[in-house]
N, C-alpha and C. Protein backbone atom coordinates (compact mmCIF):
# COMPACT_ATOMS: atom_id res chain seq x y z
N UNK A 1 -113.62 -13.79 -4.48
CA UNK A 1 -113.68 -15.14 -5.00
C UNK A 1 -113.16 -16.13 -3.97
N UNK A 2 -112.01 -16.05 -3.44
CA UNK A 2 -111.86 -16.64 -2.59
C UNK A 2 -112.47 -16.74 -1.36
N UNK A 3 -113.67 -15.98 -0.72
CA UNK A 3 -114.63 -16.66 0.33
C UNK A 3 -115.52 -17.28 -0.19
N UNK A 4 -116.16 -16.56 -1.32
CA UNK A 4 -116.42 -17.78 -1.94
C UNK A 4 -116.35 -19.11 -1.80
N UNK A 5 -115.11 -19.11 -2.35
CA UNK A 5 -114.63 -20.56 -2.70
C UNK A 5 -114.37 -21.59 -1.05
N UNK A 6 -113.83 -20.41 0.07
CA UNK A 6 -114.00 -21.02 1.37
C UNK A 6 -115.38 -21.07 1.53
N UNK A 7 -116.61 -20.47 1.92
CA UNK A 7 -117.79 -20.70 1.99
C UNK A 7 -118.60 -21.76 1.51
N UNK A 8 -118.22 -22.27 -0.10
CA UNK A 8 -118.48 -23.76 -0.69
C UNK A 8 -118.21 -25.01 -0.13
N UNK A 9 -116.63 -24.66 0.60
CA UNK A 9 -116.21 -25.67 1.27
C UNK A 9 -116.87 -26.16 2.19
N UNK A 10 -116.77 -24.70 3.37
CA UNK A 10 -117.76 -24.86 4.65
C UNK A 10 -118.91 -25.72 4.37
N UNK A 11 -119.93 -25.45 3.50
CA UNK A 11 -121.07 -25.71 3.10
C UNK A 11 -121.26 -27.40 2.71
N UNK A 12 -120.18 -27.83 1.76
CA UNK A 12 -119.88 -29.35 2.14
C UNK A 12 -119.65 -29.53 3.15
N UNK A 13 -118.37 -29.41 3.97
CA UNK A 13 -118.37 -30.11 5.18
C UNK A 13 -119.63 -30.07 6.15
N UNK A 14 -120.59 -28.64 6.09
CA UNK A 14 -121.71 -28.72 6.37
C UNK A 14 -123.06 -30.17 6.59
N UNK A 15 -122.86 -29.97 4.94
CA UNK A 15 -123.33 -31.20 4.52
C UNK A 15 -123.39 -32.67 4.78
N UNK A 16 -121.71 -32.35 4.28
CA UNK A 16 -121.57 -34.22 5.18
C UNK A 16 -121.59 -33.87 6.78
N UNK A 17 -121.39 -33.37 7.57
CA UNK A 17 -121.77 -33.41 8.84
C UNK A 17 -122.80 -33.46 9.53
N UNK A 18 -123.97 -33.00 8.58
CA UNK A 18 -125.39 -33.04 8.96
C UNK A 18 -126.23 -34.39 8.11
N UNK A 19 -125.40 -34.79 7.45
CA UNK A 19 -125.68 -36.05 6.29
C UNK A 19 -126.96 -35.27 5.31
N UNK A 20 -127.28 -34.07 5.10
CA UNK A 20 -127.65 -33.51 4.04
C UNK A 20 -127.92 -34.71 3.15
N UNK A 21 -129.37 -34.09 1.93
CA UNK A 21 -129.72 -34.48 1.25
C UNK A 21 -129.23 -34.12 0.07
N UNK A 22 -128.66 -33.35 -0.08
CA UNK A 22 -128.06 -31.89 -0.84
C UNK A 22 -126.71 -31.95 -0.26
N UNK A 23 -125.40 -32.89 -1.07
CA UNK A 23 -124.76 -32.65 -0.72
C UNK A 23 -123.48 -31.58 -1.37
N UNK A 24 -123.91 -31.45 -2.30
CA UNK A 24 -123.57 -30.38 -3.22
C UNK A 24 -124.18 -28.79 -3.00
N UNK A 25 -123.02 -27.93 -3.15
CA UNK A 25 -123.35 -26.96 -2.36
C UNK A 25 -122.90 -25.48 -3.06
N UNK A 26 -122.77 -25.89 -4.49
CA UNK A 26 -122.24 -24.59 -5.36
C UNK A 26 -123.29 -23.69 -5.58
N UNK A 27 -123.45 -22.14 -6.10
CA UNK A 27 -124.41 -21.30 -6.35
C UNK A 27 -123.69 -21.20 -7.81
N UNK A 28 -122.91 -21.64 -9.01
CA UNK A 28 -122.19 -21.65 -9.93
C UNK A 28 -122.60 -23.01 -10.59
N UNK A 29 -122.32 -22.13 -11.89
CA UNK A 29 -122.32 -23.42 -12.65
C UNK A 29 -121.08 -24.46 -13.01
N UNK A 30 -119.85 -23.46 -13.00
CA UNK A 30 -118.39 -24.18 -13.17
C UNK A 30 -118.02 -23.94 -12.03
N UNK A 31 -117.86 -22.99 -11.25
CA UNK A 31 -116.83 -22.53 -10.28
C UNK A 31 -117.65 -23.14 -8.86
N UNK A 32 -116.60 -23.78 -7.62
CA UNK A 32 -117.43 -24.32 -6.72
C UNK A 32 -117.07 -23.21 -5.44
N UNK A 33 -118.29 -22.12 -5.97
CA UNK A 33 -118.54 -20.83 -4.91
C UNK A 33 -119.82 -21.43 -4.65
N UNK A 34 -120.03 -20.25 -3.52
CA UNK A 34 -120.98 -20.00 -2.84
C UNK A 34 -121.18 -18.08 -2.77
N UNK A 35 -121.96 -17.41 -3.49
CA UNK A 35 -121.28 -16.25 -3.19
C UNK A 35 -121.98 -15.46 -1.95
N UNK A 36 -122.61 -16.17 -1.29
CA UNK A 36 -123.44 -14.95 0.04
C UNK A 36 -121.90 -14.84 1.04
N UNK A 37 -121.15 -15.89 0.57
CA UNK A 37 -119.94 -15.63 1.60
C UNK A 37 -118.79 -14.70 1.38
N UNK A 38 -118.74 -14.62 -0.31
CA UNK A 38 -117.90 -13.99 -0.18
C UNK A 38 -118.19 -12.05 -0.17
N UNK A 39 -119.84 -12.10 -0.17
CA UNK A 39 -120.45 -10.48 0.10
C UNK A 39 -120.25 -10.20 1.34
N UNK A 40 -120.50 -11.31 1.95
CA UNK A 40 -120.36 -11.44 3.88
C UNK A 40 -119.75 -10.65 4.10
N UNK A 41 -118.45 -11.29 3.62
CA UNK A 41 -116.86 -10.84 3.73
C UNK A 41 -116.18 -9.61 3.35
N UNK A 42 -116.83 -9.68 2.37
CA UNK A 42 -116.78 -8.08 1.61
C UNK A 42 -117.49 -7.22 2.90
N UNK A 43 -118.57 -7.59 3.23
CA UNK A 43 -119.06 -6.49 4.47
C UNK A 43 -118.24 -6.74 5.57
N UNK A 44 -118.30 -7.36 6.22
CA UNK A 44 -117.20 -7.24 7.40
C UNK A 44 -115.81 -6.52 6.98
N UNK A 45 -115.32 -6.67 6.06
CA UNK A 45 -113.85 -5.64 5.49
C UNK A 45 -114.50 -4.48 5.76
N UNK A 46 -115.90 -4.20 5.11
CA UNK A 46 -116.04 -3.01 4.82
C UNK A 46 -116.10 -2.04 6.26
N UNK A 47 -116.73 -2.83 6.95
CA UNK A 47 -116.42 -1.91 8.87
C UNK A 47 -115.63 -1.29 8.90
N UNK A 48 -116.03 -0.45 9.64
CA UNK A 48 -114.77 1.00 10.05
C UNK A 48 -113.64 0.30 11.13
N UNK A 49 -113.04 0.60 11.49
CA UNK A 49 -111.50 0.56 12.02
C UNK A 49 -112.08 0.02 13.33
N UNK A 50 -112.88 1.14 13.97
CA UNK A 50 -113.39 0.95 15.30
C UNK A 50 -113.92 -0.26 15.75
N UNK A 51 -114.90 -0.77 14.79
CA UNK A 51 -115.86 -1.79 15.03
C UNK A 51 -114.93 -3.59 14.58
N UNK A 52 -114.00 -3.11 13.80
CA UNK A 52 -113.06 -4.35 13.60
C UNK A 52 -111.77 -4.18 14.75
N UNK A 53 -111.67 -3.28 15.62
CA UNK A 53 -110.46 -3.03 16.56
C UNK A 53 -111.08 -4.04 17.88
N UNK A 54 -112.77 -4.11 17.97
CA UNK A 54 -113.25 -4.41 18.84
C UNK A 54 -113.77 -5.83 18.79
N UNK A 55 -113.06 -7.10 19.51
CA UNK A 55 -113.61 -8.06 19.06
C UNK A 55 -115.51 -8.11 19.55
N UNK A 56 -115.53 -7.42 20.39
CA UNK A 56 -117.22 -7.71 20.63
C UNK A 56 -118.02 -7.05 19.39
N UNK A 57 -117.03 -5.49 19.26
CA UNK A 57 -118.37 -5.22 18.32
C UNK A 57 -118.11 -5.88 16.66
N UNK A 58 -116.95 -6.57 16.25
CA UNK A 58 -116.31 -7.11 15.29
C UNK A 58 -117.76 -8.72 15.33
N UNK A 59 -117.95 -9.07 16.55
CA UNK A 59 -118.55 -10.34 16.18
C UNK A 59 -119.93 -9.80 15.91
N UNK A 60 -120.68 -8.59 17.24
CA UNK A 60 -121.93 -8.23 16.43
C UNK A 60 -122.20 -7.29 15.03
N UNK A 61 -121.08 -6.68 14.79
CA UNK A 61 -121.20 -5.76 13.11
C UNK A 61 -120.93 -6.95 12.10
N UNK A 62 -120.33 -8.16 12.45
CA UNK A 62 -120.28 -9.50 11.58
C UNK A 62 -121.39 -9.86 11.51
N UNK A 63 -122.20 -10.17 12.39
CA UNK A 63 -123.09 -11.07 12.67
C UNK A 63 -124.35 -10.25 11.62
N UNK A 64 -124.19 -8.93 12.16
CA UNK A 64 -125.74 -8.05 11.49
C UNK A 64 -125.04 -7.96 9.87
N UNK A 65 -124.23 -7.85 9.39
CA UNK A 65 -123.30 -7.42 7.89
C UNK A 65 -123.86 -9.08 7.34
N UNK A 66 -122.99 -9.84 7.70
CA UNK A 66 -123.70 -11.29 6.83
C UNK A 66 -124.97 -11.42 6.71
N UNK A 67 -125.91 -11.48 8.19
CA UNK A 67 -127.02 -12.02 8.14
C UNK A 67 -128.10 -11.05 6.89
N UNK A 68 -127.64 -9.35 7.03
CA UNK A 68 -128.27 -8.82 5.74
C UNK A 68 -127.93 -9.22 4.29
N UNK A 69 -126.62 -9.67 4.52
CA UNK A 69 -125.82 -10.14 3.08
C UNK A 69 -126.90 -11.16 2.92
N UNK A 70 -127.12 -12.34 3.73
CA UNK A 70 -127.66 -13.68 3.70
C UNK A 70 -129.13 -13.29 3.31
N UNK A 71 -130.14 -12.29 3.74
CA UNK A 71 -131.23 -11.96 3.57
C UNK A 71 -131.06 -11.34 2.51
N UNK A 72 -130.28 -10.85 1.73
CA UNK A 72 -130.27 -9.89 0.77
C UNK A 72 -130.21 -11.03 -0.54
N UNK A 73 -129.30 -11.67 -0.43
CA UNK A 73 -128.89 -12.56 -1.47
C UNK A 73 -130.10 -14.00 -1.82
N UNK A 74 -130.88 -13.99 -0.38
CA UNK A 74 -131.99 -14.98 -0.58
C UNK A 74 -132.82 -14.69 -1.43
N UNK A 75 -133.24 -13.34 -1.09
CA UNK A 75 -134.52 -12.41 -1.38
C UNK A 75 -133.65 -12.46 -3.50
N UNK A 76 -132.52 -11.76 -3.84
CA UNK A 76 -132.20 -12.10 -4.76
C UNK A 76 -132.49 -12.92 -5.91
N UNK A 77 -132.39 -14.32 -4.94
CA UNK A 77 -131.96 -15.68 -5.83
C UNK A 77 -133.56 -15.67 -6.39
N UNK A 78 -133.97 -15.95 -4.80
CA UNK A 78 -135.77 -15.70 -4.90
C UNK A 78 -136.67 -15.21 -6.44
N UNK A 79 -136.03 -13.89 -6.42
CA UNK A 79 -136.48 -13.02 -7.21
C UNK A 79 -135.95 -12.78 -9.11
N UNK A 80 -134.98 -12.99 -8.87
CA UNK A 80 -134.20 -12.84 -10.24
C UNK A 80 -134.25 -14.29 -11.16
N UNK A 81 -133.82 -15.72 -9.88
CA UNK A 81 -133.62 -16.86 -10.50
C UNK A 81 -134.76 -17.87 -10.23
N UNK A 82 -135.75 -17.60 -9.28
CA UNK A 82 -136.61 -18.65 -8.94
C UNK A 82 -136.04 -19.51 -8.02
N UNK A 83 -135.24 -19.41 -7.23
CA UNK A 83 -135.15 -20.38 -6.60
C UNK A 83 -134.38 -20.46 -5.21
N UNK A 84 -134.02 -21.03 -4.29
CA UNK A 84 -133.91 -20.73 -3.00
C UNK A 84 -132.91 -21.82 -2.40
N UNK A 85 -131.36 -21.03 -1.97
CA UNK A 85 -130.45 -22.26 -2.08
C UNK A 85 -130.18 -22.28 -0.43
N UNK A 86 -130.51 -21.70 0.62
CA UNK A 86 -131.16 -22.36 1.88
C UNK A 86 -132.62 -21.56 2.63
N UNK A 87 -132.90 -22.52 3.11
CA UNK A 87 -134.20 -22.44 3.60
C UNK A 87 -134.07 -22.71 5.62
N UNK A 88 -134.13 -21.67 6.50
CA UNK A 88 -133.92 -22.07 7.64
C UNK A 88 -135.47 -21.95 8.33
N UNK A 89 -136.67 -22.17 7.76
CA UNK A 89 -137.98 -21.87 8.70
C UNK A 89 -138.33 -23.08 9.70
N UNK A 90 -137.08 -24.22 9.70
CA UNK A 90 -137.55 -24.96 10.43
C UNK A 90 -136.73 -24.76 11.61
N UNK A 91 -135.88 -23.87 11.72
CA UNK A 91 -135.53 -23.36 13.11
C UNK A 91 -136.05 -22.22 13.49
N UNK A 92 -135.58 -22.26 14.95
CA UNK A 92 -136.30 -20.78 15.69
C UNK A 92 -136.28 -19.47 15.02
N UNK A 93 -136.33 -18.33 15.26
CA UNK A 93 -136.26 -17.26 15.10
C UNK A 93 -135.72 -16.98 13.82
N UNK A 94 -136.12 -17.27 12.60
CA UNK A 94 -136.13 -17.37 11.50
C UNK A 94 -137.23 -16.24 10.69
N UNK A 95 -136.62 -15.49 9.86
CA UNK A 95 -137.24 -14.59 9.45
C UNK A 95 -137.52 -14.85 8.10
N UNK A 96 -138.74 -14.89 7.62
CA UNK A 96 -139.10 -15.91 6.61
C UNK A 96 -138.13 -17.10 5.89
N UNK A 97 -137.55 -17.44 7.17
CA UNK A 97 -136.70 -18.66 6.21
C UNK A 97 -135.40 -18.38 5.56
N UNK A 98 -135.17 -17.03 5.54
CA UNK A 98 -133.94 -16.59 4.85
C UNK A 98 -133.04 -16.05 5.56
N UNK A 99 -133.07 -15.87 6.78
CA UNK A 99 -131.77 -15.66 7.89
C UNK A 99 -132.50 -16.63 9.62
N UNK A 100 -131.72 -16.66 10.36
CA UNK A 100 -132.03 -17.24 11.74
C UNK A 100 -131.15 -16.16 12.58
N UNK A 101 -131.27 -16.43 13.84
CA UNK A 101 -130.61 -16.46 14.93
C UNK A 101 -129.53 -17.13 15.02
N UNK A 102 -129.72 -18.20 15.15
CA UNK A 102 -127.90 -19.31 15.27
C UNK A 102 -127.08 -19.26 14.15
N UNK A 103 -127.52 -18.96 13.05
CA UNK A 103 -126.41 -19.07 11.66
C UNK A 103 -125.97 -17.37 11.93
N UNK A 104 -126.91 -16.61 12.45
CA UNK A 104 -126.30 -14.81 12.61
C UNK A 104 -125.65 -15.13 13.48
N UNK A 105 -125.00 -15.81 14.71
CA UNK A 105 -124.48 -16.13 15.74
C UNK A 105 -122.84 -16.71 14.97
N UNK A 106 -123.22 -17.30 14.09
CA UNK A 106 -122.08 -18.24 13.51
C UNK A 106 -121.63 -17.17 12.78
N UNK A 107 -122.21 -16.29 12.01
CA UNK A 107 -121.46 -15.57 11.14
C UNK A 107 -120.57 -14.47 12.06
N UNK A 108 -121.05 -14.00 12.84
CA UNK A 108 -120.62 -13.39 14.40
C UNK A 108 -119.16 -14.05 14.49
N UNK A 109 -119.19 -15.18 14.70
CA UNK A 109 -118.05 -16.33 15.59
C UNK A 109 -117.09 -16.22 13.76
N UNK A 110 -117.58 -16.74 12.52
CA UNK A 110 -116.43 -16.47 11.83
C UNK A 110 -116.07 -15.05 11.47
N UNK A 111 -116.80 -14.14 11.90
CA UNK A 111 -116.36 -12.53 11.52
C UNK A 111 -114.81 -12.29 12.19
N UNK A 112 -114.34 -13.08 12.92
CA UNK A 112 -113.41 -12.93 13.96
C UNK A 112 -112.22 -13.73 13.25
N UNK A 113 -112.06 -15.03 12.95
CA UNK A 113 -110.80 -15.34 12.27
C UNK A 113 -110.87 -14.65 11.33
N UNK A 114 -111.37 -14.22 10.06
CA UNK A 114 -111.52 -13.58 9.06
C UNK A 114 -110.44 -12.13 8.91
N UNK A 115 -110.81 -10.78 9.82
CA UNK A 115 -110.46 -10.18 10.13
C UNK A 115 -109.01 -10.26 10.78
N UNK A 116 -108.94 -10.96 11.78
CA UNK A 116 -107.72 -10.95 12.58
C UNK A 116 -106.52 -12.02 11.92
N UNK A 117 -107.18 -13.11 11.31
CA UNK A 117 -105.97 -13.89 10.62
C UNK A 117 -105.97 -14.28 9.73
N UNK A 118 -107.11 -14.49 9.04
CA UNK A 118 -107.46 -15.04 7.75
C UNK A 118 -107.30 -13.66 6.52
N UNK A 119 -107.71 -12.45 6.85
CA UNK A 119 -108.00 -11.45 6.11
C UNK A 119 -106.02 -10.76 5.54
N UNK A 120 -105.29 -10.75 6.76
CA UNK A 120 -104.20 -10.56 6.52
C UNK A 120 -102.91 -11.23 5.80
N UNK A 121 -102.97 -12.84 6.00
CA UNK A 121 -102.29 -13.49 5.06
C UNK A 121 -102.91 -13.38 3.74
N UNK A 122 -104.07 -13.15 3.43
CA UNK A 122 -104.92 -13.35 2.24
C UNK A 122 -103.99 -11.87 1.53
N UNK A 123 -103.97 -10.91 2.17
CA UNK A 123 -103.46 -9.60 1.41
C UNK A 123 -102.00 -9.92 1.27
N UNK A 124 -101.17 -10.26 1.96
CA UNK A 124 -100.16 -10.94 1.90
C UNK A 124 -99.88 -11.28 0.53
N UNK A 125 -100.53 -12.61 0.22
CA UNK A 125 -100.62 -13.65 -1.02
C UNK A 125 -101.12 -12.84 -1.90
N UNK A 126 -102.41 -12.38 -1.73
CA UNK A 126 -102.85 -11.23 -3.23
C UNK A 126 -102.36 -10.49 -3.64
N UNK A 127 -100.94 -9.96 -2.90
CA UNK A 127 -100.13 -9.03 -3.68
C UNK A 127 -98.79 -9.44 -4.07
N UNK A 128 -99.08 -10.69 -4.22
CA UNK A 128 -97.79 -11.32 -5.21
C UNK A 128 -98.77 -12.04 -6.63
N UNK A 129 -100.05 -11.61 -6.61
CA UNK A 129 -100.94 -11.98 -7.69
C UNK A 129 -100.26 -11.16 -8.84
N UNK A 130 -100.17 -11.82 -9.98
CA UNK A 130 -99.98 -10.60 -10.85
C UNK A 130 -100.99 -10.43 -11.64
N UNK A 131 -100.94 -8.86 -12.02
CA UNK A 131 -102.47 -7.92 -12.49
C UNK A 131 -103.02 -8.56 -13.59
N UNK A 132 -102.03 -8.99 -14.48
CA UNK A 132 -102.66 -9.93 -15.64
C UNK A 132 -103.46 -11.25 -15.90
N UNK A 133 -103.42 -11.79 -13.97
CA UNK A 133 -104.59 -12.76 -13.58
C UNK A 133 -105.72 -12.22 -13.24
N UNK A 134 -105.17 -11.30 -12.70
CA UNK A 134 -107.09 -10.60 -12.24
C UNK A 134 -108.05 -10.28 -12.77
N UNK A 135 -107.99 -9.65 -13.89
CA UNK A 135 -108.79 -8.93 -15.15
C UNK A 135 -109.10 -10.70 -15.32
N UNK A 136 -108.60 -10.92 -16.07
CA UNK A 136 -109.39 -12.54 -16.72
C UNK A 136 -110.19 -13.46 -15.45
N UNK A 137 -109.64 -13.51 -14.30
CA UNK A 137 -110.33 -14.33 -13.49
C UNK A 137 -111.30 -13.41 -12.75
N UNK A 138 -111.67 -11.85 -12.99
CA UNK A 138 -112.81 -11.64 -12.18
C UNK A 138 -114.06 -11.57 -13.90
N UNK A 139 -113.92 -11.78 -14.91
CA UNK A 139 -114.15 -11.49 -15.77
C UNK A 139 -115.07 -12.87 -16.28
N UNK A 140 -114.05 -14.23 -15.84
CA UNK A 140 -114.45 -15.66 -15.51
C UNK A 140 -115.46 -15.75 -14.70
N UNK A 141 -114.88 -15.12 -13.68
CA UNK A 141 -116.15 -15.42 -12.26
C UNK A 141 -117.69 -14.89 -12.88
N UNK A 142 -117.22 -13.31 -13.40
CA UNK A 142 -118.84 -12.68 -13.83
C UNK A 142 -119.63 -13.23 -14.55
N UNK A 143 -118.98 -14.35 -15.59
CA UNK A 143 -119.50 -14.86 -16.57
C UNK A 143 -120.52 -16.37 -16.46
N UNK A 144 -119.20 -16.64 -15.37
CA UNK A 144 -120.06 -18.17 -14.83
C UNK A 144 -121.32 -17.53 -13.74
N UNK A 145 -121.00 -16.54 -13.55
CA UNK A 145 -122.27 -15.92 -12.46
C UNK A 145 -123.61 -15.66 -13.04
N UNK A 146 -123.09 -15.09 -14.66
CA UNK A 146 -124.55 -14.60 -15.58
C UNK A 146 -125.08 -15.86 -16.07
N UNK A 147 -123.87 -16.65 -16.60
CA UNK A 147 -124.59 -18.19 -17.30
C UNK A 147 -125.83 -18.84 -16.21
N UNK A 148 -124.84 -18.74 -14.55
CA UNK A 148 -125.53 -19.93 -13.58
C UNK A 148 -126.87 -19.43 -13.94
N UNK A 149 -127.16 -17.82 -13.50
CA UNK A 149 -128.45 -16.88 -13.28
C UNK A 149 -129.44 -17.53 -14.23
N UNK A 150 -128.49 -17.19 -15.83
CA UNK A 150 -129.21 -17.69 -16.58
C UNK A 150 -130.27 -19.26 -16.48
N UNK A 151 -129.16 -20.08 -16.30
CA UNK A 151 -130.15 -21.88 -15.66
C UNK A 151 -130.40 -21.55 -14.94
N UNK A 152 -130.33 -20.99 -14.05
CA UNK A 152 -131.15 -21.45 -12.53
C UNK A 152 -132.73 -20.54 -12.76
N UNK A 153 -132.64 -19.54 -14.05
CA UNK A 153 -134.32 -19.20 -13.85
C UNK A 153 -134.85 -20.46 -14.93
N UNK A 154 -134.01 -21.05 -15.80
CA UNK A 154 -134.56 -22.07 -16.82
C UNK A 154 -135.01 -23.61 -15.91
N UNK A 155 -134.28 -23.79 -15.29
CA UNK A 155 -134.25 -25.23 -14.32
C UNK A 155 -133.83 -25.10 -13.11
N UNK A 156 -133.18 -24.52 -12.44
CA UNK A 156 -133.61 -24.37 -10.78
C UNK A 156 -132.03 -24.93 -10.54
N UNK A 157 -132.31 -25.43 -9.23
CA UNK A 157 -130.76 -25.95 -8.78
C UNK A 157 -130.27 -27.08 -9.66
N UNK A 158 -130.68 -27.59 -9.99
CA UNK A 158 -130.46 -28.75 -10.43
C UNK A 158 -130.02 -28.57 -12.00
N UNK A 159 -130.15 -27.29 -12.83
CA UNK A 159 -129.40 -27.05 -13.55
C UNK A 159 -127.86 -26.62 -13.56
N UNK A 160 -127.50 -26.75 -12.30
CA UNK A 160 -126.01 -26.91 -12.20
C UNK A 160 -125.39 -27.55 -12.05
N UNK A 161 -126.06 -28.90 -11.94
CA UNK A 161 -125.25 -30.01 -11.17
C UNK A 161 -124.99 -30.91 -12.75
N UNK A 162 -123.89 -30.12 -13.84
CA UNK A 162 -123.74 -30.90 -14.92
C UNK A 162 -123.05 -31.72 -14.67
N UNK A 163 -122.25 -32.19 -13.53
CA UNK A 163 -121.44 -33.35 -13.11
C UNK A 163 -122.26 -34.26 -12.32
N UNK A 164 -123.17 -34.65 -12.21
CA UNK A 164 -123.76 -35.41 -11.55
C UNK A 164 -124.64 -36.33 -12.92
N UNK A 165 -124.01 -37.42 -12.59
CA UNK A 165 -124.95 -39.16 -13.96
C UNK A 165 -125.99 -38.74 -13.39
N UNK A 166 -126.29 -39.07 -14.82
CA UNK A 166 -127.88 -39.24 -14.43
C UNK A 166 -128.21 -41.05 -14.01
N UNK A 167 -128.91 -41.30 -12.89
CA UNK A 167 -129.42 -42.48 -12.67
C UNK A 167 -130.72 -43.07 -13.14
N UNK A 168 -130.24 -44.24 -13.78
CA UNK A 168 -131.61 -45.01 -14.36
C UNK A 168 -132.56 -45.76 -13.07
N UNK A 169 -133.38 -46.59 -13.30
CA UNK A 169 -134.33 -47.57 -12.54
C UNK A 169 -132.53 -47.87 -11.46
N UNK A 170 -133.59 -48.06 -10.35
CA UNK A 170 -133.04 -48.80 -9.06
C UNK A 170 -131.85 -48.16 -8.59
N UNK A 171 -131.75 -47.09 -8.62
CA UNK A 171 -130.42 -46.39 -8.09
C UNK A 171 -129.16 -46.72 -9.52
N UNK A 172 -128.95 -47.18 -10.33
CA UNK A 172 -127.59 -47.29 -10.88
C UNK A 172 -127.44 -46.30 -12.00
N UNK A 173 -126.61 -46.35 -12.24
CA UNK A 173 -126.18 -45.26 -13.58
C UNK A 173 -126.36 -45.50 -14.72
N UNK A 174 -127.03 -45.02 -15.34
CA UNK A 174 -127.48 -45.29 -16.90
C UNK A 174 -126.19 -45.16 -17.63
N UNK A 175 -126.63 -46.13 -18.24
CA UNK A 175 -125.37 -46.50 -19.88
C UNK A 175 -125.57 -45.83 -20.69
């Protein structure tokens, strides 16, 4: 849950940095995840000792672990919900649109704080969690995960965005 919840972030600042049209960037209906990040993540943990001891092969077993996460989870959304929460065919080496070259490059480059500094304070802090949060908040997460599934095959992205007015004529907010 928590790359997740970092991955959402990324994904705004994304946004406003590219001035996105789409500046909203949740795969949830309550919770502001993203979850291809936090499978990412889950795969890069999952590497053997060897391949995380090695920052070269740590950035390419990152790079190939997300970018399948990222193709896996497209093909997913694709399939289960109708709908498709990025689209890269307008860059190079893009494999139907659902992974690239430069974002496998990026996932490469964050496979590396993750592991070496980010991954260890995180265990740190999670084990002063107590057990009686966990059960309810992975239980939360599954639920807002089945609801989103649920809208997003009824109405698409835009069935999540229940915080967003609706706007009347000329840009303003309906009364």
């Amino acid at each position: 849950m928590f790359y997740s919840f970092c991955g959402f972030l990324l994904e705004v600042a994304f946004a406003r940095l590219t001035h996105s049209p789409k500046p909203d960037r949740k795969c949830h209906l309550l919770l502001p995840v993203c979850p291809v990040y936090g499978v990412g993540a889950l795969g890069i943990l999952l590497l053997p000792g060897w391949v995380k001891g090695s920052p070269l092969l740590l950035f390419l077993g990152g790079a190939l672990v997300c970018t399948a996460a990222e193709w896996g989870l497209s093909w997913f959304y694709e399939k289960a919900a109708g709908v498709a929460f990025w689209n890269y065919r307008r860059l190079p080496w893009n494999l139907g649109g659902r992974v690239c070259l430069l974002f496998s490059g990026f996932w490469g480059l964050l496979s590396l704080p993750l592991v070496y500094a980010v991954q260890p304070w995180l265990e740190a802090w999670a084990a002063g969690v107590p057990a009686a949060v966990t059960i309810p908040a992975a239980l939360f997460y599954l639920g807002d995960a089945a609801t989103s599934l649920l809208l997003l095959r009824r109405g698409g992205t835009g069935a999540l965005r229940w915080y967003a007015r609706p706007r009347g004529r000329k840009g303003r907010a309906a009364s």
